[in-house]
Protein backbone atom coordinates (compact mmCIF):
# COMPACT_ATOMS: atom_id res chain seq x y z
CA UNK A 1 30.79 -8.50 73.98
CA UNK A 2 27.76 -8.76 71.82
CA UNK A 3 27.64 -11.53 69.32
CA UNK A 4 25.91 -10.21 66.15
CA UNK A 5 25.18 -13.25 63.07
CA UNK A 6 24.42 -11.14 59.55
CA UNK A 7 21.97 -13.70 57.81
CA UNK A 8 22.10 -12.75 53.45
CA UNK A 9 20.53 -9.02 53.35
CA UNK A 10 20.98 -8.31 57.06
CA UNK A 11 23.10 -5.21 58.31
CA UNK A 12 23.97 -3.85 61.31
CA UNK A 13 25.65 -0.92 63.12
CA UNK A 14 26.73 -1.06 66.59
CA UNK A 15 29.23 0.20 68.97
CA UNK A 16 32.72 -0.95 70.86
CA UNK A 17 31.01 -3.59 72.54
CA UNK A 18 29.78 -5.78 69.51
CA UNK A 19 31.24 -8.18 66.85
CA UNK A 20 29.34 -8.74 64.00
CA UNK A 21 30.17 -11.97 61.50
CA UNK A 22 28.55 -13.76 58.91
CA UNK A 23 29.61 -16.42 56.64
CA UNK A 24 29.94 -15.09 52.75
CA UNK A 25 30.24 -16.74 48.96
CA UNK A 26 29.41 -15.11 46.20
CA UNK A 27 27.72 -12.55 48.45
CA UNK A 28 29.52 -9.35 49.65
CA UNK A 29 30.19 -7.65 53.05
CA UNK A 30 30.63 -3.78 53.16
CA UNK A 31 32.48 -3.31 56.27
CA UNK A 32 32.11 0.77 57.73
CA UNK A 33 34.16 1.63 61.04
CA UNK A 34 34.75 5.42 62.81
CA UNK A 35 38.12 4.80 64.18
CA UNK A 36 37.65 7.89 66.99
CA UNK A 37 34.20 6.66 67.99
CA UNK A 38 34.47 3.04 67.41
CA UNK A 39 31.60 2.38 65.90
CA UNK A 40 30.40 0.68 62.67
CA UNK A 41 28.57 -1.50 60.68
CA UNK A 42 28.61 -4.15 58.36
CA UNK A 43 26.19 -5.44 55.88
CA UNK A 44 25.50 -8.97 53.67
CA UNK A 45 24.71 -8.37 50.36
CA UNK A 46 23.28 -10.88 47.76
CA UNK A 47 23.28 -9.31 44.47
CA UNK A 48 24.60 -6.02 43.07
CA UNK A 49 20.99 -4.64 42.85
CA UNK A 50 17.51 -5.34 42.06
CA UNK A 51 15.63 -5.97 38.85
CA UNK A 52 14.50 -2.45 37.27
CA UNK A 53 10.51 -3.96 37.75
CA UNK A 54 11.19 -3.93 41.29
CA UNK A 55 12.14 -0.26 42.31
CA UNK A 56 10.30 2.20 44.20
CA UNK A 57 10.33 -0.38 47.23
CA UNK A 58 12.32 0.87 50.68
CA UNK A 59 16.17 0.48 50.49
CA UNK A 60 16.99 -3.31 51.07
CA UNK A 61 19.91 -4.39 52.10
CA UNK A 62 20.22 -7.70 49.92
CA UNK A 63 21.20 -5.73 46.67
CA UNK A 64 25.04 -3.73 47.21
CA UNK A 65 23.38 -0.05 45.36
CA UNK A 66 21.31 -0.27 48.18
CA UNK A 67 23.38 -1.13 51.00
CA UNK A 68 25.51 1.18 51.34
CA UNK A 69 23.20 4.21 51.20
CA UNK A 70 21.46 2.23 54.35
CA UNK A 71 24.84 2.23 56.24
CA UNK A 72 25.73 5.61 55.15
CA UNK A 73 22.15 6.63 56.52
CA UNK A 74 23.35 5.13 59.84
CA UNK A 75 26.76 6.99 60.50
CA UNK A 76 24.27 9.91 59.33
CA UNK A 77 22.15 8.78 62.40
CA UNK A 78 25.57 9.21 64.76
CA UNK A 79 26.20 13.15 63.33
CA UNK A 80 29.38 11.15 61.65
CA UNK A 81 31.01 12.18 58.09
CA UNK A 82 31.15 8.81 55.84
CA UNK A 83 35.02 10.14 54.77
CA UNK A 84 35.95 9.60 58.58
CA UNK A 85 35.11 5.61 57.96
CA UNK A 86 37.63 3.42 56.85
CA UNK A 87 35.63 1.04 54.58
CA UNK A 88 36.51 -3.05 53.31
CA UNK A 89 34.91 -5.45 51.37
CA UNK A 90 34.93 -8.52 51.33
CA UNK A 91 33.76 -11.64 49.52
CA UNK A 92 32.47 -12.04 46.04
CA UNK A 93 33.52 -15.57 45.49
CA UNK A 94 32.83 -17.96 43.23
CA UNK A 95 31.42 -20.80 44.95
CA UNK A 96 31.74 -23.41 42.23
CA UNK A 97 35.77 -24.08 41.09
CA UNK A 98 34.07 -25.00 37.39
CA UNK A 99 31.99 -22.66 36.64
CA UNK A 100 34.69 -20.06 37.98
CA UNK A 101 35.26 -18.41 34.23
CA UNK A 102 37.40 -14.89 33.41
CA UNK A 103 35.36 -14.55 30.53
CA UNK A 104 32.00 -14.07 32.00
CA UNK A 105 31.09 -12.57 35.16
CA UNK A 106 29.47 -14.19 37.79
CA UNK A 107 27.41 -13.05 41.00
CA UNK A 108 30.62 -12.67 42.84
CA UNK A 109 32.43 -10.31 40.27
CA UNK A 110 29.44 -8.36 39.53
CA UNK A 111 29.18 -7.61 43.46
CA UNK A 112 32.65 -6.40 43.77
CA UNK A 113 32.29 -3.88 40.61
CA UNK A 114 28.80 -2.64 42.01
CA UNK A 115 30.39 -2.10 45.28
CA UNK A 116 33.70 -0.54 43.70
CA UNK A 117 31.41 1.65 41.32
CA UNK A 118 29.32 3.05 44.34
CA UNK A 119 32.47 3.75 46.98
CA UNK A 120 34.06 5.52 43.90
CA UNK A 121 31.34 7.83 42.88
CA UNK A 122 30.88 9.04 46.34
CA UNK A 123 34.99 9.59 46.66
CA UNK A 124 35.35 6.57 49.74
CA UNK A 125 38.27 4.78 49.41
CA UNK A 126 38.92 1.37 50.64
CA UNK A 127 40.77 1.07 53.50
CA UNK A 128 40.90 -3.22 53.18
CA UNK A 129 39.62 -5.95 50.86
CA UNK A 130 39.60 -9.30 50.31
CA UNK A 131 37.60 -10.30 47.26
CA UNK A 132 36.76 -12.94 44.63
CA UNK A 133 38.53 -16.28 44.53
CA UNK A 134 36.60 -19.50 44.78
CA UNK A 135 35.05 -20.85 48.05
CA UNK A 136 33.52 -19.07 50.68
CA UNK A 137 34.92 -16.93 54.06
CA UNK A 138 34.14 -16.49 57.09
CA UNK A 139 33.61 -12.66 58.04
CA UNK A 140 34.42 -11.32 62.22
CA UNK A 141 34.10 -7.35 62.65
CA UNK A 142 35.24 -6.06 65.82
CA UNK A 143 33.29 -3.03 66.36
CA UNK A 144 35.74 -1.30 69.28
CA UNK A 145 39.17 -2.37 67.51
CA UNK A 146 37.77 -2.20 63.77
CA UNK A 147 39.88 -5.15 63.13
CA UNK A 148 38.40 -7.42 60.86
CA UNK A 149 39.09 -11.45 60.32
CA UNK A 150 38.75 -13.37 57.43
CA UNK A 151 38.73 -17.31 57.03
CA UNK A 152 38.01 -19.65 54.76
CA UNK A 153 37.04 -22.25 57.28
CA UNK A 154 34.46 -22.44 60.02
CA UNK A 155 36.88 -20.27 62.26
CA UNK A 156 38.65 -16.90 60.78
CA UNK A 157 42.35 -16.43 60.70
CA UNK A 158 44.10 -14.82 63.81
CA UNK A 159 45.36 -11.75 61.89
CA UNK A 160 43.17 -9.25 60.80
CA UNK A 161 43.16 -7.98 57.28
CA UNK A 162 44.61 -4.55 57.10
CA UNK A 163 46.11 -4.12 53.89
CA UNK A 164 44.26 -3.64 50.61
CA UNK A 165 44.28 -7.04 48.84
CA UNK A 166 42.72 -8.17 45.92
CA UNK A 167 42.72 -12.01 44.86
């Protein structure tokens, strides 16, 4: 099995054989897997995009807008239709308990909405999620099963998130 580490802005797709991880806060993960030819990708996005002054650059993969076109461009790459992904996010946190406030957004919330915006306007569901809260997680994507683990510690839980949950 190949071990794959997403570092912030970093995204991969790869086949059966790899898990990708990557630790998240306020950041987000956008998890894509093709459940026939078990293959996927995952990416670590830091913000929901960049600053208007800054377009006309290549797609990055730090800012969620531009994310998932880049993974989207990848199943493209593979002759695969994006509808036959089952997609989850995850992260979005807020990573200090005191500043955590309903009444303004932070980083976190702003991520998840970008990311919600996006998979709705192109009609992709998602499959799984586990977003916001306060504190960070710890992301494991298992290319060849498509199960995905989630922890809040240095190791992830043993069960893989499969329903759609929001906290």
């Amino acid at each position: 099995m190949t071990d794959i580490f997403l570092h912030p802005g970093d995204l991969r797709f790869a086949g059966a054989g790899a898990r990708i991880r990557t630790l998240l806060g306020s950041c987000l993960a956008i998890v894509m897997w093709h459940p026939v030819l078990r293959i996927g990708g995952m990416s670590h996005c830091l913000l929901p995009s960049r600053s208007a002054g800054d377009r006309g650059f290549p797609l990055d993969g730090r800012y969620v807008d531009e994310a998932l076109p880049l993974l989207l461009a990848a199943a493209a790459r593979h002759d695969t239709d994006p509808a036959d992904y089952h997609i989850k996010l995850f992260g979005g946190s807020t990573m200090i308990a005191a500043l955590h406030d309903a009444k303004h957004a932070s980083i976190g919330d702003l991520n998840i909405r970008q990311a919600l915006l996006r998979l709705s306007l192109l009609d992709l569901p998602v499959a799984a999620r586990d977003l916001g809260g306060i504190g960070y997680r710890s992301v494991v994507f298992e290319v060849g099963s498509g199960d995905v683990w989630v922890g809040s510690g240095q190791e992830p839980s043993r069960e893989p998130v499969t329903e759609a949950v929001l906290t």
